[in-house]
C-alpha atoms as a PDB file:
ATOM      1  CA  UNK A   1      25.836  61.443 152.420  1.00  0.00           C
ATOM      2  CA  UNK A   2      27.403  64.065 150.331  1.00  0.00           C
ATOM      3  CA  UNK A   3      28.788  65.805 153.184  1.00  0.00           C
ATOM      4  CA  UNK A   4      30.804  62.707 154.265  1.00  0.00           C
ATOM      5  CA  UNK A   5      31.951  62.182 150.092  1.00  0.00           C
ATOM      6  CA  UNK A   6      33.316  65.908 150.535  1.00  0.00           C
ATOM      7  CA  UNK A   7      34.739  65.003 153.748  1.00  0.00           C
ATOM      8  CA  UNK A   8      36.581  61.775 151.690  1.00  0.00           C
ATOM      9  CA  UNK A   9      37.207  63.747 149.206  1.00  0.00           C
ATOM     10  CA  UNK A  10      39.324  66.344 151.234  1.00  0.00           C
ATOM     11  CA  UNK A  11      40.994  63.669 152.855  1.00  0.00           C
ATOM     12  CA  UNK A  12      42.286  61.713 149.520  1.00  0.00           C
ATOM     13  CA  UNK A  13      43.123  65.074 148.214  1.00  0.00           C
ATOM     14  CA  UNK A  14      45.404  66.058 151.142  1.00  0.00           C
ATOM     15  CA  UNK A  15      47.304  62.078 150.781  1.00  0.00           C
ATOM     16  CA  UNK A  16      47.473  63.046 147.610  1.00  0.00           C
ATOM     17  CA  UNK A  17      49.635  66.174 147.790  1.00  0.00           C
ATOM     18  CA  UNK A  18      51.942  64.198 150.826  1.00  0.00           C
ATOM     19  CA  UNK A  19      51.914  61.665 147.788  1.00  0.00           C
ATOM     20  CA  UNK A  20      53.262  63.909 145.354  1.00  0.00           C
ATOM     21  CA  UNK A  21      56.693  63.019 144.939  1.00  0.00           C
ATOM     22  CA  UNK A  22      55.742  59.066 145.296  1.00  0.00           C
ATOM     23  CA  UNK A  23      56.285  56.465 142.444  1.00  0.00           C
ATOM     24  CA  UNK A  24      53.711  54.754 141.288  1.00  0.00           C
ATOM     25  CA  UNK A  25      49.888  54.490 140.910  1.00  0.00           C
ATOM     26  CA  UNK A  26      47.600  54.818 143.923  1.00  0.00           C
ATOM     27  CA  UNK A  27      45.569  51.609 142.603  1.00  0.00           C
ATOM     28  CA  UNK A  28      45.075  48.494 144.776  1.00  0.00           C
ATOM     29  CA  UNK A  29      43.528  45.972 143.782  1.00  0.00           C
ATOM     30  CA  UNK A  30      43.722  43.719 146.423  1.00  0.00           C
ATOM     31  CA  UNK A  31      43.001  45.992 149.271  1.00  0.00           C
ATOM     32  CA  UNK A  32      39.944  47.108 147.240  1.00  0.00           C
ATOM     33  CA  UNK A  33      38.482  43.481 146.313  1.00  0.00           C
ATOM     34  CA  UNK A  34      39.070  42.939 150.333  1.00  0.00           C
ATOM     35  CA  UNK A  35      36.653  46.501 151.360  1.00  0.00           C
ATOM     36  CA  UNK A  36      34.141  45.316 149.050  1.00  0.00           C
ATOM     37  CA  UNK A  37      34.018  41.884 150.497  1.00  0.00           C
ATOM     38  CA  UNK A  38      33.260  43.081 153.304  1.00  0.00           C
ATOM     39  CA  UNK A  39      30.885  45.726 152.592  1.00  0.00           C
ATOM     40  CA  UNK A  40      28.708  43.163 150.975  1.00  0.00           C
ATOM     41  CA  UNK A  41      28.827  40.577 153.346  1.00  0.00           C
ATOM     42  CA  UNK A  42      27.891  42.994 155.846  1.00  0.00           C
ATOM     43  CA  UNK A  43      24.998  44.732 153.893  1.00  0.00           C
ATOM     44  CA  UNK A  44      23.913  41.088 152.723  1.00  0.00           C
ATOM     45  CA  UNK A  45      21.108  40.333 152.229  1.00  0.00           C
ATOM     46  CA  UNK A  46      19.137  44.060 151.976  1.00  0.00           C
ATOM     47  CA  UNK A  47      21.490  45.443 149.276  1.00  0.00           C
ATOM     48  CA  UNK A  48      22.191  43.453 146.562  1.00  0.00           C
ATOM     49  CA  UNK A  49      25.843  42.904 145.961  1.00  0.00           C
ATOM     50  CA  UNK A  50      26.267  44.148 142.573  1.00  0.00           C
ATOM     51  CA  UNK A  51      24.018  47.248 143.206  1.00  0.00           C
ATOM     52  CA  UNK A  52      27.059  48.066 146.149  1.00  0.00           C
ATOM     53  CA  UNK A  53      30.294  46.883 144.339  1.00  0.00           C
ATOM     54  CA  UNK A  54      29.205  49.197 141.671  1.00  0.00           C
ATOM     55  CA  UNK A  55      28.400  52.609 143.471  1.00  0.00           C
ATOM     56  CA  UNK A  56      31.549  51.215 145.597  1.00  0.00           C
ATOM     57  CA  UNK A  57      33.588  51.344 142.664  1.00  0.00           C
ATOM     58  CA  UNK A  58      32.841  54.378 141.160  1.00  0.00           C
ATOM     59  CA  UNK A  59      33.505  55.746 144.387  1.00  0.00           C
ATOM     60  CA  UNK A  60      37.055  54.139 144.801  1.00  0.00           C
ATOM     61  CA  UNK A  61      37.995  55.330 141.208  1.00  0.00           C
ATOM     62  CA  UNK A  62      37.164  59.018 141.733  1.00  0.00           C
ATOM     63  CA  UNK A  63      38.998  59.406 144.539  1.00  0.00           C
ATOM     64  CA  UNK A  64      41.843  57.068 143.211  1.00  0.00           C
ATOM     65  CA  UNK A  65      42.146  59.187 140.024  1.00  0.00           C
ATOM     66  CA  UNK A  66      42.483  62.447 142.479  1.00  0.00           C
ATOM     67  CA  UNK A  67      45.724  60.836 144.298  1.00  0.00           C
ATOM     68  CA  UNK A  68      47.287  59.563 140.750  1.00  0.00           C
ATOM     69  CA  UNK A  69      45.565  60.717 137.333  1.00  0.00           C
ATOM     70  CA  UNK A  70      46.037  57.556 135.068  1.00  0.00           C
ATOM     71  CA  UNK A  71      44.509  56.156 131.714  1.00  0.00           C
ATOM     72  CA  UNK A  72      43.634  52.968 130.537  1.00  0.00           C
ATOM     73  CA  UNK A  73      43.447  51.139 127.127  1.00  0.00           C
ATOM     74  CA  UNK A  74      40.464  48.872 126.032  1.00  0.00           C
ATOM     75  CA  UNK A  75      40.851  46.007 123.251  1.00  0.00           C
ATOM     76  CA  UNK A  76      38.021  47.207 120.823  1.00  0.00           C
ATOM     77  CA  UNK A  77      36.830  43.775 119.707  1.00  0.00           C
ATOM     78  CA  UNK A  78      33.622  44.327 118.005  1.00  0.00           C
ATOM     79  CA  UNK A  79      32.250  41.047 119.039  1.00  0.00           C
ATOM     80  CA  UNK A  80      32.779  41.936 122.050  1.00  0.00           C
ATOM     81  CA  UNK A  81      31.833  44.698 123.693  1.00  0.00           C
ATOM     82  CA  UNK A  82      31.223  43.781 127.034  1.00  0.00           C
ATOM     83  CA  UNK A  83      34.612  44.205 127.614  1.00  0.00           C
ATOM     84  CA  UNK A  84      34.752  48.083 127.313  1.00  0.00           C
ATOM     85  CA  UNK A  85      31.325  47.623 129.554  1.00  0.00           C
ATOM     86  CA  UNK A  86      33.021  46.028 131.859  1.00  0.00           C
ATOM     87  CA  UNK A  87      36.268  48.655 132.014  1.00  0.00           C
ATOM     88  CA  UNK A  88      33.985  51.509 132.484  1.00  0.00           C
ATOM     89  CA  UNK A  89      31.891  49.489 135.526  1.00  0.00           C
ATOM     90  CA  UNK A  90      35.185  49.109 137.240  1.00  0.00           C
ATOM     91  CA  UNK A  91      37.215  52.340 136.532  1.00  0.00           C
ATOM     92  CA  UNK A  92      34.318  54.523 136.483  1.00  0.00           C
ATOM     93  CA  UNK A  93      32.693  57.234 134.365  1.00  0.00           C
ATOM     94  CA  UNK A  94      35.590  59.964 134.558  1.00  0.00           C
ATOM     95  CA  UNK A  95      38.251  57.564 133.919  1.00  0.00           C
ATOM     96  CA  UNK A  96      40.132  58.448 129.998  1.00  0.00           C
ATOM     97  CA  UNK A  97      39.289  55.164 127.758  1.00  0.00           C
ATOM     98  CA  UNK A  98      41.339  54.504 124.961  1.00  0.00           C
ATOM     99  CA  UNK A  99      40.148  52.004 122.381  1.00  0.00           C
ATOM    100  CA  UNK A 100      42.865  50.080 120.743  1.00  0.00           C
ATOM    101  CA  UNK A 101      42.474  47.658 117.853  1.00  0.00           C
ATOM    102  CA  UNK A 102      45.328  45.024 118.961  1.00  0.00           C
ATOM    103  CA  UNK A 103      46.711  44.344 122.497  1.00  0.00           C
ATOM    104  CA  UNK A 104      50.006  44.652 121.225  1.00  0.00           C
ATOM    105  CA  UNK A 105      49.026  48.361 120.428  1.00  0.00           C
ATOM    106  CA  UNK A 106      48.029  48.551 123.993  1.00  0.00           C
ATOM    107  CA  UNK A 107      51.060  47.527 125.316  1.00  0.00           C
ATOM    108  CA  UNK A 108      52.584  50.231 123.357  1.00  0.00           C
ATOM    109  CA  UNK A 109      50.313  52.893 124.835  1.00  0.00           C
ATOM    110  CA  UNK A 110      51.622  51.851 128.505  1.00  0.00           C
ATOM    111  CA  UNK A 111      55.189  52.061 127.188  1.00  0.00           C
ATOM    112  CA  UNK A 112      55.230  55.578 126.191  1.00  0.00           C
ATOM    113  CA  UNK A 113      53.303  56.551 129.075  1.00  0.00           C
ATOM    114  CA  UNK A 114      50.045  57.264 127.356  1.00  0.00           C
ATOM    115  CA  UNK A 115      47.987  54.664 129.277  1.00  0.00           C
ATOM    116  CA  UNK A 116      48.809  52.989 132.776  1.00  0.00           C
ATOM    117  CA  UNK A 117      46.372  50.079 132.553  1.00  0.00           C
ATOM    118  CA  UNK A 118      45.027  47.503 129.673  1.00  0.00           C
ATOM    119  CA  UNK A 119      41.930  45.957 129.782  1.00  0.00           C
ATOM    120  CA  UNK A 120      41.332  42.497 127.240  1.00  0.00           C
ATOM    121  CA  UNK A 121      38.877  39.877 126.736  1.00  0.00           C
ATOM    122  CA  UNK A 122      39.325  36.883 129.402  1.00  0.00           C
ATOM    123  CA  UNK A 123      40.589  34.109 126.962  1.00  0.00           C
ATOM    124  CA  UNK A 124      38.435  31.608 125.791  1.00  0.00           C
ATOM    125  CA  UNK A 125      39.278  28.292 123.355  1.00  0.00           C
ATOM    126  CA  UNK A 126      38.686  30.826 120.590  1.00  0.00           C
ATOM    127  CA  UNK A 127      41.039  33.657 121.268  1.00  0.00           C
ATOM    128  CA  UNK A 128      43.999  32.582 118.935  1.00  0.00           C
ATOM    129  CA  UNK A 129      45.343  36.175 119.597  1.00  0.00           C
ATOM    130  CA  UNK A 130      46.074  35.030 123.371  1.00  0.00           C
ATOM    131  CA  UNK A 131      48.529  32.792 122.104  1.00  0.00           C
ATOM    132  CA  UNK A 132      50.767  35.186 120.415  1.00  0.00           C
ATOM    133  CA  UNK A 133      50.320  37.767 123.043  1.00  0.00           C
ATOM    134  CA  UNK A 134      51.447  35.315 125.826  1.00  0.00           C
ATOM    135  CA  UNK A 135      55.150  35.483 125.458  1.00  0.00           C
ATOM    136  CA  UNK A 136      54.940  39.315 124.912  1.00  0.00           C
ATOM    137  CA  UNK A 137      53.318  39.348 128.339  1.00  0.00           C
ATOM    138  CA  UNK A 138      55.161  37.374 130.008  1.00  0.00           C
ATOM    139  CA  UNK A 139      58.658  39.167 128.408  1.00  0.00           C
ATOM    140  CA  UNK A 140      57.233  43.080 129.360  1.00  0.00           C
ATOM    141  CA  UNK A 141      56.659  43.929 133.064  1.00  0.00           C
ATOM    142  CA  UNK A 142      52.845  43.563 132.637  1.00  0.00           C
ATOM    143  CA  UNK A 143      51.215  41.165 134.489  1.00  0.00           C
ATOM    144  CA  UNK A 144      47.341  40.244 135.299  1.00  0.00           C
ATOM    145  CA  UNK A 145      46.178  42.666 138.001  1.00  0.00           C
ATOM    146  CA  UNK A 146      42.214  41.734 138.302  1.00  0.00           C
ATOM    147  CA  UNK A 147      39.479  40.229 136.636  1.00  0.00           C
ATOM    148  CA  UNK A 148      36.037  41.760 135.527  1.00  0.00           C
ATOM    149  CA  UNK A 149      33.437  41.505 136.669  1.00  0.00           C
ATOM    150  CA  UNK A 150      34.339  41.230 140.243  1.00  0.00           C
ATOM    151  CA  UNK A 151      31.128  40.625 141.274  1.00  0.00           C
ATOM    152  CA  UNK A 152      29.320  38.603 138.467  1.00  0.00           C
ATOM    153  CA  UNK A 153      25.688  38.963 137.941  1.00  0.00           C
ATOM    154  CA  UNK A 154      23.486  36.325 135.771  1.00  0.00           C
ATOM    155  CA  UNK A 155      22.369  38.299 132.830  1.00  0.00           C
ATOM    156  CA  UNK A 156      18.684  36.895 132.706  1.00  0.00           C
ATOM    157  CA  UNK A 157      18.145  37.098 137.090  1.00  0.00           C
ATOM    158  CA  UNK A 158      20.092  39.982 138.191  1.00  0.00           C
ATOM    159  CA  UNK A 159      21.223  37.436 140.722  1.00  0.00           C
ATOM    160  CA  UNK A 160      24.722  37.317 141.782  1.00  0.00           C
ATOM    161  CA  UNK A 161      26.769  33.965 140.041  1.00  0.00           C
ATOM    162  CA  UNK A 162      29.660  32.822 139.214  1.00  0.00           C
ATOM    163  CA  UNK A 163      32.065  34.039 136.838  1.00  0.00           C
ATOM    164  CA  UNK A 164      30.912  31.978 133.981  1.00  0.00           C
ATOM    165  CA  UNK A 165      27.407  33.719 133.416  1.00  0.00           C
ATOM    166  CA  UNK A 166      28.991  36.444 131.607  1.00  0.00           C
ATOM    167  CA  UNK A 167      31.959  37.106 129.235  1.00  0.00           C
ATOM    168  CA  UNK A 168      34.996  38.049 131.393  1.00  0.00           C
ATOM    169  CA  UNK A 169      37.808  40.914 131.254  1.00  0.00           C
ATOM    170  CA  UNK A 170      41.272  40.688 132.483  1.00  0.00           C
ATOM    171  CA  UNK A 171      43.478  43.976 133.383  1.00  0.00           C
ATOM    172  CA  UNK A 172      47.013  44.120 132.773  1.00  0.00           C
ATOM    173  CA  UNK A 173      49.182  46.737 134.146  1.00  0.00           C
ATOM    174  CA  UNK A 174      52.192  46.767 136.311  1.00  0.00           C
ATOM    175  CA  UNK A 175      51.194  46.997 140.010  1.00  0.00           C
ATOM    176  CA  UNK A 176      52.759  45.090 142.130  1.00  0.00           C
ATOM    177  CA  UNK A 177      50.580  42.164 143.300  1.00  0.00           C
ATOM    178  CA  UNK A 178      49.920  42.201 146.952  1.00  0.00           C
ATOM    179  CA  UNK A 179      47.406  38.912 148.991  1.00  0.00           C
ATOM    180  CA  UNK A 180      43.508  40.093 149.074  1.00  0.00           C
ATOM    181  CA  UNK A 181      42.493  36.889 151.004  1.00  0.00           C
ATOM    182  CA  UNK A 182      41.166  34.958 148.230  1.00  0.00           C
ATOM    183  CA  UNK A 183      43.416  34.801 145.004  1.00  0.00           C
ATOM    184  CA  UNK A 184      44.095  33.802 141.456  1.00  0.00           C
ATOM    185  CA  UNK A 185      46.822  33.293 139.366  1.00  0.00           C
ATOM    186  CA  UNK A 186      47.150  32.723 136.002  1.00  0.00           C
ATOM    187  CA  UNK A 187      49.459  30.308 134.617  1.00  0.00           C
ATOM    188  CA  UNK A 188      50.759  29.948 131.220  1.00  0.00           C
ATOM    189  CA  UNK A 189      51.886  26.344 130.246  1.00  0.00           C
ATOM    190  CA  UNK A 190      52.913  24.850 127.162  1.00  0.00           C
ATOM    191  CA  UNK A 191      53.539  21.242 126.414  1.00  0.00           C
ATOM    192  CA  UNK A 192      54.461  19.004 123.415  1.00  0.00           C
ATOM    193  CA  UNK A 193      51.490  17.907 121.449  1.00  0.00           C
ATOM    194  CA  UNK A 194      50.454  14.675 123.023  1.00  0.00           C
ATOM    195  CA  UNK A 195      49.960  15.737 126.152  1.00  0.00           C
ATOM    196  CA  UNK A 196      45.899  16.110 126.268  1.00  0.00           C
ATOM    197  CA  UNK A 197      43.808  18.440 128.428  1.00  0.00           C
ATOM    198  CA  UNK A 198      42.548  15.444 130.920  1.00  0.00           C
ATOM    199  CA  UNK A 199      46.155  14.242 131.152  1.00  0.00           C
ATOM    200  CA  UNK A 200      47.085  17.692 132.616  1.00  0.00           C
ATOM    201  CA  UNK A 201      44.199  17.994 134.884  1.00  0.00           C
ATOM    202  CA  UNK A 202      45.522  15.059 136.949  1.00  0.00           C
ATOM    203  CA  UNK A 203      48.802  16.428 137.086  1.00  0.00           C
ATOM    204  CA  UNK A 204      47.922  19.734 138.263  1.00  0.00           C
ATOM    205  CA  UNK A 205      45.639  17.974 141.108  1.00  0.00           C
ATOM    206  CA  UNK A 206      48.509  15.290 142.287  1.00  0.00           C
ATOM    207  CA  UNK A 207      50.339  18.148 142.617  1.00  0.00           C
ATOM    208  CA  UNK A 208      47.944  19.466 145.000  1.00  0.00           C
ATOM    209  CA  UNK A 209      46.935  22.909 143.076  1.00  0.00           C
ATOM    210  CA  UNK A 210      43.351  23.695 142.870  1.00  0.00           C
ATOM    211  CA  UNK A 211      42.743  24.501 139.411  1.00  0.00           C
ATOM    212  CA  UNK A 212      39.796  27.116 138.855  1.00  0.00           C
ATOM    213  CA  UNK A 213      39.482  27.222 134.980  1.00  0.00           C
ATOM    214  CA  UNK A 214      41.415  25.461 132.030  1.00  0.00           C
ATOM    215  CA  UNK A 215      41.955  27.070 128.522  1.00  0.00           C
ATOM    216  CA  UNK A 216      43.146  25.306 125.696  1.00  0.00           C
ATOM    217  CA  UNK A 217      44.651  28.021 123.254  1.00  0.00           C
ATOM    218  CA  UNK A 218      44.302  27.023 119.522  1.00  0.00           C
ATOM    219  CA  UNK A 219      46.296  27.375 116.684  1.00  0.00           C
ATOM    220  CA  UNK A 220      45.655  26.872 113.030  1.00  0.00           C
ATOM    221  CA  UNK A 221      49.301  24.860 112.812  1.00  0.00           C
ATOM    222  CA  UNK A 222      50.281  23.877 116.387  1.00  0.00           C
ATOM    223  CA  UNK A 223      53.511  22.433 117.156  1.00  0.00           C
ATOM    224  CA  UNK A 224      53.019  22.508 120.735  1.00  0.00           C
ATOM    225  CA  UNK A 225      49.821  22.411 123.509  1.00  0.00           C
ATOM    226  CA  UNK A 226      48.990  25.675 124.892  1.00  0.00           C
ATOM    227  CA  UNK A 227      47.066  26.336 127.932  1.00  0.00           C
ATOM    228  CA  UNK A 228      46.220  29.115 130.511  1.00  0.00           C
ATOM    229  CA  UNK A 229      45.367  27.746 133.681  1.00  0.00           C
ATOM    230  CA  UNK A 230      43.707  29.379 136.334  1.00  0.00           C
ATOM    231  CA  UNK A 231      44.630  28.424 139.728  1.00  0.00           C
ATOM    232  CA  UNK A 232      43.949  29.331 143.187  1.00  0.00           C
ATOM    233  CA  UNK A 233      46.600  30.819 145.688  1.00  0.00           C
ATOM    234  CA  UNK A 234      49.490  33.719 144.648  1.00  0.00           C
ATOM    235  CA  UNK A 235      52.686  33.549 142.566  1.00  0.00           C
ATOM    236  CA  UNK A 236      55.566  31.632 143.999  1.00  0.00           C
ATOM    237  CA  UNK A 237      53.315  29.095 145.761  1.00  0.00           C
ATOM    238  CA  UNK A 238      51.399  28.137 142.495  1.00  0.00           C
ATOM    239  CA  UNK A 239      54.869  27.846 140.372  1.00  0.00           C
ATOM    240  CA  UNK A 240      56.149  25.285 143.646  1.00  0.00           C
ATOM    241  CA  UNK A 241      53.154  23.400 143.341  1.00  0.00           C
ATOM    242  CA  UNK A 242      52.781  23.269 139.732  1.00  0.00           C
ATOM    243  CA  UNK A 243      56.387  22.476 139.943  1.00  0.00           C
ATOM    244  CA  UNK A 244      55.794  19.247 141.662  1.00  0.00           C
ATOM    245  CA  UNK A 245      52.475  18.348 139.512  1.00  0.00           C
ATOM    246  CA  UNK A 246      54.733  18.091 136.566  1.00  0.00           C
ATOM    247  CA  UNK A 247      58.262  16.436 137.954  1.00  0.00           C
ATOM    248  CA  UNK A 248      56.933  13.087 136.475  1.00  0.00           C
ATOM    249  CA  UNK A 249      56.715  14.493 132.963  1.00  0.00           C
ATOM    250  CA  UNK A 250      59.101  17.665 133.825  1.00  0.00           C
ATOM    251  CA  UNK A 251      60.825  16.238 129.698  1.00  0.00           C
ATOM    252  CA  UNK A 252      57.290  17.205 128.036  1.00  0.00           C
ATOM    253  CA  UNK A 253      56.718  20.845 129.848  1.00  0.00           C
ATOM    254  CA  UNK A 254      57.966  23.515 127.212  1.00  0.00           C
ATOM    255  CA  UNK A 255      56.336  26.217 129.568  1.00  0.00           C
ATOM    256  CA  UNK A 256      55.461  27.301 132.810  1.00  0.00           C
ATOM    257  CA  UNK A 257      54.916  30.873 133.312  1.00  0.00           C
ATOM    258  CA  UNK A 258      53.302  33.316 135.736  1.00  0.00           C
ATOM    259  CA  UNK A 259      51.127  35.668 133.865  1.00  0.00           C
ATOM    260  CA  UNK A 260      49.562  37.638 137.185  1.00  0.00           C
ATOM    261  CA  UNK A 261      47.683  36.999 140.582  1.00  0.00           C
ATOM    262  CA  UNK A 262      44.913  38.874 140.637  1.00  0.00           C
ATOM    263  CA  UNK A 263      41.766  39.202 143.221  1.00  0.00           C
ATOM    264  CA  UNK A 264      39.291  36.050 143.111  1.00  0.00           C
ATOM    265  CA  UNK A 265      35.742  37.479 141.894  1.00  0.00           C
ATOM    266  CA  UNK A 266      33.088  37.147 144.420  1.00  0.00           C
ATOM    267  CA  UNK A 267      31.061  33.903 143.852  1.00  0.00           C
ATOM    268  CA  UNK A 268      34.249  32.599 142.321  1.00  0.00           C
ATOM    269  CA  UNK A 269      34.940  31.200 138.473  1.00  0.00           C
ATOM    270  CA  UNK A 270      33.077  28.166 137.238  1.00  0.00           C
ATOM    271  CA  UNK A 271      35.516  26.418 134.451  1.00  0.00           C
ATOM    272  CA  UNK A 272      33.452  25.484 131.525  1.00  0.00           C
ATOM    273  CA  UNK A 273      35.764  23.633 129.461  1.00  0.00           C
ATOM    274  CA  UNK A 274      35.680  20.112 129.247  1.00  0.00           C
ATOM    275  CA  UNK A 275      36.801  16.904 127.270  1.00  0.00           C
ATOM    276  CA  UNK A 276      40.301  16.098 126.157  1.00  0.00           C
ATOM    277  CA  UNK A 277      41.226  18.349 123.660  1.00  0.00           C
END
C-alpha cells in the first residue's frame, strides 16, 4: 500500500511541475465528492463510509497541497468548535489553519493572498452574523464551494445520517463551481416583512425547486425577511426556477442571490426548521 502512495505521489508531483505556470488551485470539489461516492458505494457495506471518506480525504489533500500549496482560514467561534474539527477532517493534518475571530477578517486573509479558502459555521436561525456577511459575499468573488461534513455520521451510533445529526461547516473560496452529480446551491433571498416562512415554502415548490433546508436569519430590528435557502440542482437553473416561484409576488422579493453550488453530502441534508416565522 505504501508503494502504490509513493507511486501517486510521484505522479501528482510530476502534474505538478507541468502545472507550474497554471492559474489557480488544484482543488475540486466536485470531482472529489464524485471519487468518494463511488468508493463507498463500492466498498459498502464492509467499510464503513466515514472510516473511507476520511483516510480518502487526507489522501486527496496531501497530494492536492503538493500540486498547489494553499492555506485556509477557520471562524474561531468558541461555541463552536466543531467547525475547526470539521476543516481539519476535510483538508487534512498538514494543511496551514488560520483561526480568525470574524469572517470578515477571513475574507481579508484571502484578499491579500494569505489564505485561499474560508471555512464558517453552516447558518442556523441564530447566526445574526450571516446576515451582515451575506451581501459582503455575495459583492466579493467568494462563493460556497462545499459543505462539511460530507459524509455525516450520528454522533451517539457512528452510523452514517443525514446532515442534520451534527453541526455543519460551509467553505468559501473562489473555485469555479463545476456539476458532481448531486448538487446544492445556496440561495440568498430577502423579502419585505410580511411575507412568512410557510408562505415562501409554497412558492419555492410551485415553482418546481426542491428545497433542501430553510433558514430564517434574525435580526434584533428587521426591516426586511431574510432567508438562506438551500436548494437542489446548480446555479443558473435554481435562479430560473426560483425566478418563476416568485413572478406572482416578484413586487415583495428585495433579494435573490446565488451564494455557491456546492457538492450534496452523502445521505443528504434533513431541514429542521419549521413553523412560520
Amino acid at each position: 500500500m505504501v508503494d502504490l502512495l509513493l507511486e501517486r505521489i510521484a505522479v501528482v508531483r510530476r502534474i505538478a511541475e507541468v502545472k507550474t505556470n497554471a492559474a489557480g488551485l488544484a482543488l475540486r470539489p466536485a470531482r472529489e465528492a464524485d471519487l468518494i461516492r463511488r468508493l463507498t458505494a463500492r466498498a459498502a457495506p464492509a467499510l464503513p463510509p466515514a472510516a473511507l471518506t476520511r483516510m480518502w480525504r487526507e489522501l486527496l489533500a496531501t497530494t492536492t497541497r503538493l500540486q498547489t500549496p494553499f492555506k485556509v482560514a477557520v471562524l474561531d467561534d468558541p461555541a463552536q468548535p466543531h467547525v475547526t474539527t470539521l476543516a481539519r477532517d476535510q483538508f487534512g493534518t498538514t494543511t496551514p489553519l488560520t483561526l480568525v475571530e470574524t469572517a470578515h477578517q477571513g475574507f481579508r486573509l484571502i484578499a491579500t493572498g494569505e489564505a485561499e479558502l474560508l471555512v464558517v459555521p453552516a447558518p442556523t436561525e441564530d447566526s445574526y452574523w450571516w446576515r451582515r456577511v451575506t451581501p459582503t459575499l455575495i459583492d466579493s468573488p467568494l462563493r460556497v464551494v462545499s459543505r462539511l461534513p460530507f459524509c455525516p455520521v450520528d454522533p451517539e451510533t457512528g452510523e452514517p445520517g443525514t446532515g442534520d445529526l451534527v453541526p455543519g461547516a460551509l467553505v468559501l473560496g473562489g473555485l469555479l463551481a463545476e456539476p458532481s452529480g448531486a448538487d446544492l446551491t445556496l440561495v440568498a433571498i430577502e423579502t419585505d416583512l410580511d411575507l412568512s416562512r410557510a408562505r415562501l415554502r409554497d412558492l419555492i415548490a410551485a415553482g418546481g425547486v426542491d428545497l433542501v433546508s430553510l433558514v430564517a436569519l434574525q435580526d434584533l430590528q428587521p426591516e426586511s425577511a431574510f432567508f438562506l435557502a438551500e436548494v437542489a440542482g446548480m446555479g443558473d437553473a435554481v435562479l430560473a426556477g426560483l425566478g418563476q416561484a416568485f413572478a406572482p409576488l416578484r413586487e415583495r422579493l428585495l433579494r435573490l442571490d446565488v451564494l455557491g453550488s456546492y457538492p450534496r453530502p452523502l445521505g443528504g441534508i434533513a431541514d429542521s426548521s419549521d413553523g412560520d416565522a
